[in-house]
C-alpha atoms as a PDB file:
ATOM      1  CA  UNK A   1       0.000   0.000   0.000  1.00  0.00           C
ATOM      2  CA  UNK A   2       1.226   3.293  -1.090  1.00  0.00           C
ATOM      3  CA  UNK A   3       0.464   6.723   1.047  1.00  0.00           C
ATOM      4  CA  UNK A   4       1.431  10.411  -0.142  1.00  0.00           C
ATOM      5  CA  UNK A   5       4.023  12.463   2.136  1.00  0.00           C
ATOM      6  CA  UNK A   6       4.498  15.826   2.186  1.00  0.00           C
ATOM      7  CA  UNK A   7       8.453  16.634   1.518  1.00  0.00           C
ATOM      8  CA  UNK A   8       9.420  20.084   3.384  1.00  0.00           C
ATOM      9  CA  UNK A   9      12.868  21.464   3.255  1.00  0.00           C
ATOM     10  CA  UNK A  10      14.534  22.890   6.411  1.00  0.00           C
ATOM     11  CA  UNK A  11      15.426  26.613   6.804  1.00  0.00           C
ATOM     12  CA  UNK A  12      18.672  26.278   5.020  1.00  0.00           C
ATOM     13  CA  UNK A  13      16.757  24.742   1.939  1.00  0.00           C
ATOM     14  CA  UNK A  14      15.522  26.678  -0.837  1.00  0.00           C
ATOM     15  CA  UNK A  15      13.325  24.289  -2.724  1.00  0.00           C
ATOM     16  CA  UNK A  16       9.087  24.123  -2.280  1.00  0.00           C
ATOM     17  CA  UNK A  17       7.135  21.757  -0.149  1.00  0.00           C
ATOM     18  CA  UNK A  18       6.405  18.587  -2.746  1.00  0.00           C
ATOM     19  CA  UNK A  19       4.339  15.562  -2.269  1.00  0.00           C
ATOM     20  CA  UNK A  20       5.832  12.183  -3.099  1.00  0.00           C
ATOM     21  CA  UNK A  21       4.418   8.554  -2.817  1.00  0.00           C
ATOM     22  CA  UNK A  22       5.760   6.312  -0.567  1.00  0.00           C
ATOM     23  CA  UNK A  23       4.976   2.333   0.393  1.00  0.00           C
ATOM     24  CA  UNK A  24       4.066   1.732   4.078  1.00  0.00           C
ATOM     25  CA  UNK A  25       6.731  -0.623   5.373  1.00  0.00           C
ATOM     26  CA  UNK A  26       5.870  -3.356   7.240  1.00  0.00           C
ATOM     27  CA  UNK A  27       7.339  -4.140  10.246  1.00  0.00           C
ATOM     28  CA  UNK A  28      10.401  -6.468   8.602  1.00  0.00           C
ATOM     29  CA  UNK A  29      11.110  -3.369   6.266  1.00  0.00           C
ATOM     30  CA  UNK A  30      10.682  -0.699   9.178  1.00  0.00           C
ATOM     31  CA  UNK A  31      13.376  -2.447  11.176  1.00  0.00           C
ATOM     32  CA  UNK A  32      15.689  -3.166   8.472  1.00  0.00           C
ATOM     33  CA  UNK A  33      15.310   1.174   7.930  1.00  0.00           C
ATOM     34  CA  UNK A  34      15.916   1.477  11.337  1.00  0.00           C
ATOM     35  CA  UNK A  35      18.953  -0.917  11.576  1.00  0.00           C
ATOM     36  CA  UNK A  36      20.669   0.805   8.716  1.00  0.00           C
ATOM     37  CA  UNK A  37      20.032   4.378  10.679  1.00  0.00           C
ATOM     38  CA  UNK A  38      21.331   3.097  13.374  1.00  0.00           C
ATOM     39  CA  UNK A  39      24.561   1.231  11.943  1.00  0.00           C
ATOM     40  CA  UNK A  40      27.626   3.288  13.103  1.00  0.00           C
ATOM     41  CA  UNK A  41      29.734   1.171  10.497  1.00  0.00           C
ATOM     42  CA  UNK A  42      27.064   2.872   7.861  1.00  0.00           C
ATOM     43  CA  UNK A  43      28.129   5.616   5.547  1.00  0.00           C
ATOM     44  CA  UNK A  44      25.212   7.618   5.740  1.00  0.00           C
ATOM     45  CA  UNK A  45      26.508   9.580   2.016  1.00  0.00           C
ATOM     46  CA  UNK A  46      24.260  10.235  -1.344  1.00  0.00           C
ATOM     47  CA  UNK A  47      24.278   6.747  -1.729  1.00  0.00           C
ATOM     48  CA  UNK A  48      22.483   5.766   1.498  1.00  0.00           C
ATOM     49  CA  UNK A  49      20.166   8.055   1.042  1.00  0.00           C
ATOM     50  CA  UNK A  50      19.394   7.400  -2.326  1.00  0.00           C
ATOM     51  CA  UNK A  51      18.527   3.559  -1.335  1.00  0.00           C
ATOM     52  CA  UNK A  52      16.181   4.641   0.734  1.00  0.00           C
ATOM     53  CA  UNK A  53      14.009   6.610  -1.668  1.00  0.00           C
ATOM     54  CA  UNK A  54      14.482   3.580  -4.047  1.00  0.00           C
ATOM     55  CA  UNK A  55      13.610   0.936  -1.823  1.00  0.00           C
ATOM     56  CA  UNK A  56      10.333   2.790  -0.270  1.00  0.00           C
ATOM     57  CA  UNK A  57       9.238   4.689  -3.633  1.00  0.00           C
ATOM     58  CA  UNK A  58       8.318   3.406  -7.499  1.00  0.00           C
ATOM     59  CA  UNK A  59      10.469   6.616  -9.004  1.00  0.00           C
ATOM     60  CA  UNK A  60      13.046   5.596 -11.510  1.00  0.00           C
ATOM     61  CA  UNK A  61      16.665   6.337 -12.008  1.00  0.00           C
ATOM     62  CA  UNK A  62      15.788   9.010 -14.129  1.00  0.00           C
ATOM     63  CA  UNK A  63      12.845  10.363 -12.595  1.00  0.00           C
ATOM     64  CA  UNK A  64      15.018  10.909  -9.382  1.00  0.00           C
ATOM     65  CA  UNK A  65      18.310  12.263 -10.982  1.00  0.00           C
ATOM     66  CA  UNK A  66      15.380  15.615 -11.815  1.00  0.00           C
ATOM     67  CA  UNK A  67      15.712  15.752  -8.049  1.00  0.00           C
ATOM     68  CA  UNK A  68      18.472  18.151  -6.356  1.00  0.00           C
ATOM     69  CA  UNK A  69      20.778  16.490  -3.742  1.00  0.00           C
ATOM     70  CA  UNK A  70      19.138  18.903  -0.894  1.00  0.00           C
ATOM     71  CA  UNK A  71      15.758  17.529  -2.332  1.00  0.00           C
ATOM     72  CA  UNK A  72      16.764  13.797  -2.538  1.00  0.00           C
ATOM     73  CA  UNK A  73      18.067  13.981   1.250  1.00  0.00           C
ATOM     74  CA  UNK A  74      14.660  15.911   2.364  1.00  0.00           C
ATOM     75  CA  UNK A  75      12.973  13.001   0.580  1.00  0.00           C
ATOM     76  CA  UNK A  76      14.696  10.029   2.730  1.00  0.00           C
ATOM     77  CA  UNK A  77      14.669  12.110   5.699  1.00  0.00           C
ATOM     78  CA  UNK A  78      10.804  12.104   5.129  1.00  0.00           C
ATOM     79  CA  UNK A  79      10.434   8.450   4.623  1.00  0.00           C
ATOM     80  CA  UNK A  80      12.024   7.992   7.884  1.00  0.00           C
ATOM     81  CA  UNK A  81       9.881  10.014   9.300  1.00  0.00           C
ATOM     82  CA  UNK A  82       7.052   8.932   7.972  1.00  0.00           C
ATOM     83  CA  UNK A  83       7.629   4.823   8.703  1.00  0.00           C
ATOM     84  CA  UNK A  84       8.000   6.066  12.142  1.00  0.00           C
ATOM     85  CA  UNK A  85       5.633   8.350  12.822  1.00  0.00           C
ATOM     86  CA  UNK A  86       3.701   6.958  16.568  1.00  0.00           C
ATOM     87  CA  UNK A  87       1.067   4.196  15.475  1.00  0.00           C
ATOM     88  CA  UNK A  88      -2.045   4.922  17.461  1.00  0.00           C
ATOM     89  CA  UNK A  89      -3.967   2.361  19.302  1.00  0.00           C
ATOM     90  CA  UNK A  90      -7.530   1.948  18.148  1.00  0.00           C
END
C-alpha cells in the first residue's frame, strides 16, 4: 500500500514543499530502515540516502536524478519520518 508524504525542506533549503508517494513498510522493512540508521559502520553519504528513496518509492533512475541532492536527502529524511511516525492504538 502506497500513502502520499508531504516533503518540506529545512530553513537552510531553498526548494518548495512537494508531495511524493511512498509504500508503508511493514514491520520487517521498518526495522531493516531502522537498523541501517542506526549502523555506526554505515556511511550515511548520497548513496544511502538514495537507497532509501528507491527501496520505499516506485520513481526511476531518471525520474530521481530531476531531483536536487538537498531535495533527494529531504525526501529520505521524510520516509524515515514517515515509517515512524507513533502508530495509534484503536
Amino acid at each position: 500500500m502506497y500513502k502520499k508524504i508531504k516533503v518540506k525542506p529545512n530553513k537552510s533549503q531553498g526548494f518548495k514543499v512537494f508531495e511524493i508517494e511512498v509504500k508503508e513498510p511493514n514491520l520487517q522493512e521498518r526495522a531493516k530502515l531502522n537498523d541501517a540508521l542506526m549502523d555506526n559502520d554505515s556511511k550515511q553519504n548520497f548513496t544511502f540516502f538514495l537507497g532509501i528513496i528507491k527501496e520505499h518509492t516506485r520513481y526511476s533512475d531518471e525520474e530521481l536524478n530531476d531531483y536536487s541532492l538537498e531535495e533527494l536527502v529531504a525526501m529520505s529524511t521524510a520516509i524515515i519520518e514517515s515509517a515512524n511516525k507513533k502508530k495509534l492504538k484503536k
